[in-house]
Structures are given as C-alpha cells and as structure tokens.
Protein backbone atom coordinates (compact mmCIF):
# COMPACT_ATOMS: atom_id res chain seq x y z
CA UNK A 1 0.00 0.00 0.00
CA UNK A 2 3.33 2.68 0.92
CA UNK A 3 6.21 2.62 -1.49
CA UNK A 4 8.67 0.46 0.28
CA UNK A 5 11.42 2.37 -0.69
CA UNK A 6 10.17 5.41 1.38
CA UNK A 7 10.30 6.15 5.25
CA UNK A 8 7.31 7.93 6.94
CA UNK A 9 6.87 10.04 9.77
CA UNK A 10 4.32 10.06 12.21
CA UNK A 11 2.94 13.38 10.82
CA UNK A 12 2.45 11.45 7.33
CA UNK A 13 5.30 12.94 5.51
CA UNK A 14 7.61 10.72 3.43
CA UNK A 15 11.32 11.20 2.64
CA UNK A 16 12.98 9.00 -0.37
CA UNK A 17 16.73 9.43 -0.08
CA UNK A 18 18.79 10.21 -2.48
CA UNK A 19 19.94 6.48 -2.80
CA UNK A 20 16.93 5.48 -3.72
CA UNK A 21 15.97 8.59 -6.10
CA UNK A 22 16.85 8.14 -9.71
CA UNK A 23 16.90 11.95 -9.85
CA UNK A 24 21.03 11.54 -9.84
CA UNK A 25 21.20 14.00 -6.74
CA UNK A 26 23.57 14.65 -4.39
CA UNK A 27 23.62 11.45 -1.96
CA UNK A 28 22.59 14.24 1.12
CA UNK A 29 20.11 14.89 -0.62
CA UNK A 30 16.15 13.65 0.04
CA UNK A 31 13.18 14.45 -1.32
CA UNK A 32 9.93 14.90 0.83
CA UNK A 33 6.24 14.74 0.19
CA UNK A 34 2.68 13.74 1.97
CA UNK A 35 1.77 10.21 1.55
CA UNK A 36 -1.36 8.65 -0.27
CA UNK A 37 -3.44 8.53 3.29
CA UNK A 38 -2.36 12.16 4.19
CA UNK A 39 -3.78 13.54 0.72
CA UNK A 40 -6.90 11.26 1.19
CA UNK A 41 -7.80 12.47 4.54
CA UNK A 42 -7.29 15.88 3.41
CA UNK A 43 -9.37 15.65 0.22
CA UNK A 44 -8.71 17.78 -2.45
CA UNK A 45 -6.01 20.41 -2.02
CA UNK A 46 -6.26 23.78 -3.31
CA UNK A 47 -3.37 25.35 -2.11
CA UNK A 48 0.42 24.68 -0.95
CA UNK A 49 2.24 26.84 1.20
CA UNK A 50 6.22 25.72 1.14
CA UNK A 51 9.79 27.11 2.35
CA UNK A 52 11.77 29.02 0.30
CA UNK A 53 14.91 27.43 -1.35
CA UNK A 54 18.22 28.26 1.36
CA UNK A 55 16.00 27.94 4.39
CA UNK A 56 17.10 25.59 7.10
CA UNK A 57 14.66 23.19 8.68
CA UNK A 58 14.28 21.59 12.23
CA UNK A 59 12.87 18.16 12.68
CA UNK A 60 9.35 18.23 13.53
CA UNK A 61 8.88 22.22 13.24
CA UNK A 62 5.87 23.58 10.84
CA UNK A 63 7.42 24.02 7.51
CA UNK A 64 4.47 25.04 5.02
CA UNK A 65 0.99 24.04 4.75
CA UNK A 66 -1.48 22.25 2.95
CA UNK A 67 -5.02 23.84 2.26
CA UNK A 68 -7.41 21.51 1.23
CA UNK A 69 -11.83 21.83 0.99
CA UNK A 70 -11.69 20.78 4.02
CA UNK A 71 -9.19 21.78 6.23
CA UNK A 72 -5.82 23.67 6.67
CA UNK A 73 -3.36 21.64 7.56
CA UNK A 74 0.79 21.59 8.97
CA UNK A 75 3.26 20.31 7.41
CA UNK A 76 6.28 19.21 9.50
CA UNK A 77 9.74 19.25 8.70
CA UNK A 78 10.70 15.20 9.01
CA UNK A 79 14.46 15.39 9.10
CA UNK A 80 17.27 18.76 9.84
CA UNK A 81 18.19 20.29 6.71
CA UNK A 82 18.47 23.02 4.26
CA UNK A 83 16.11 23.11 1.51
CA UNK A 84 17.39 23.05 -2.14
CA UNK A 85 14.30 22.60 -4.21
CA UNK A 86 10.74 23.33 -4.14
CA UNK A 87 8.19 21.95 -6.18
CA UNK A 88 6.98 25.32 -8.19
CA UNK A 89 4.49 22.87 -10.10
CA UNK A 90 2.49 22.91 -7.45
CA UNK A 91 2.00 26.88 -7.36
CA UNK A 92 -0.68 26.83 -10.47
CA UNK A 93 -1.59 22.65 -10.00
CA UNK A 94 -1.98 21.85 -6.06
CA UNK A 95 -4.01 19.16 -7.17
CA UNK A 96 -0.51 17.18 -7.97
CA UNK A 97 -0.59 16.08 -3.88
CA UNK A 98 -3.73 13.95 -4.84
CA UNK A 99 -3.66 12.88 -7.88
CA UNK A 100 0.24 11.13 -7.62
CA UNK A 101 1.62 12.19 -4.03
CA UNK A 102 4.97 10.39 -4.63
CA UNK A 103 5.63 10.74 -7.82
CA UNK A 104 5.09 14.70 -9.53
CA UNK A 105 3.31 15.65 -5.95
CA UNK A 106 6.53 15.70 -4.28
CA UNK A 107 7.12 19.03 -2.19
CA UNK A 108 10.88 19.69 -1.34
CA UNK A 109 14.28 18.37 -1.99
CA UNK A 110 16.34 19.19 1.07
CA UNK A 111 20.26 18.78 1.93
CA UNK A 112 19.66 16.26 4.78
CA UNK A 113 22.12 17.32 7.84
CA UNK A 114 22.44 13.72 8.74
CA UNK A 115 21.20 10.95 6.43
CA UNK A 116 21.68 8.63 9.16
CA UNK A 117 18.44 10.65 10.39
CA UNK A 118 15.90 9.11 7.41
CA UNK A 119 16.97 5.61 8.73
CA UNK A 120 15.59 6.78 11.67
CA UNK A 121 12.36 7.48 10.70
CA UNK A 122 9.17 4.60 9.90
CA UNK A 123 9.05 2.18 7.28
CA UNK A 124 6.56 1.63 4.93
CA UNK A 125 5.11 -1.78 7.09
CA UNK A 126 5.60 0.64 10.39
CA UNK A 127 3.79 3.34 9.32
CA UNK A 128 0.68 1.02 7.92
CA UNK A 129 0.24 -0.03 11.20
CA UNK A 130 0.28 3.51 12.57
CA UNK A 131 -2.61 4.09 9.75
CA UNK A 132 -4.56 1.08 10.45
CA UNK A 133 -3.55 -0.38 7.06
C-alpha cells in the first residue's frame, strides 16, 4: 500500500533518499512529500504553502501548509536540513498532492544534515500499522 522504498513520519510525511531517487542528486540529498493517506484524509487540495529554497529546517517544526476543501493543515519538517528545491508545479496545480503524491506531488528536496536521520524514521510496514492499514 506505501512505497517500500520510502520512510514515513508520524505526521504522514515521506522522505525517499537520495539512494533510492533516480533523480542523480547529491547522496545528502532527500526528497519529501505527503503520503497517499495524508492527501486522502485531506481531500482535495487547493493550495500549498512551502519554504523558500536556502531555508534551514528543524525536525518536527511547521514548515508550510497544505489547504485543502476541508481543512488547513501543517506540514512538518521530518528530518534537519536546508532546503534546495521546491516543487513550483504545485503553485498553479496543487491538485498534484492527490492525484500522484509520490511521484510529480513531491514538495521539497532538502540537503539532509544527517542521512543517518531518514533511517531513523518509519518504514513503509511501520507506518501502515500507525494508519490502520
């Protein structure tokens, strides 16, 4: 049901590392995005509120939001880091979070302080059970 190759937080963010992104990035560097169950218990999403490339995230601080029809909701930042990519797309097409969450819904790339952190963090069968899944 979750991409194996993923881990999840808690707070239903995912981070793929750069290890397991075919992007050819940096190997510091993750990308990070909502999973399936975050976007379907948010319903449609109108609006995206993310960090600015350069800006340095905390684990488990607010980083941006996600404004759906029904709700606003948090998003938290999953691992330390400095962002180096923002996913502009979803500026004019928010709808990307639903409609493909880990693939062109992804939200930031960020230069991971300490990868050793994202091993830290759920796996897919981990964070089913958190879900009820």
């Amino acid at each position: 049901m979750f991409p194996e190759d993923l881990k999840y937080t808690p707070e239903h963010e995912w981070v793929r590392s750069a290890a397991a992104d075919d992007a050819g990035d940096d190997a510091d560097v993750a990308t990070i995005g909502i999973s399936d169950y975050a976007q379907e218990q948010l319903g449609d999403i109108v609006y995206v509120l993310l960090p600015e490339v350069g800006e340095s995230l905390t684990p488990g601080t607010s980083i941006g939001e996600l404004e759906s029809t029904k709700s606003v909701s948090d998003l938290y930042a999953p691992v330390a880091g400095t962002v180096v990519a923002r996913n502009d797309a979803l500026d004019q097409q928010p709808e990307l979070v639903n409609s493909d969450p880990y693939g062109a819904g992804w939200l930031l790339k960020v230069r991971v302080s300490d990868p050793a952190a994202v091993d830290g963090l759920l796996d897919a069968s981990a964070y089913e059970q958190q879900v009820g899944g």
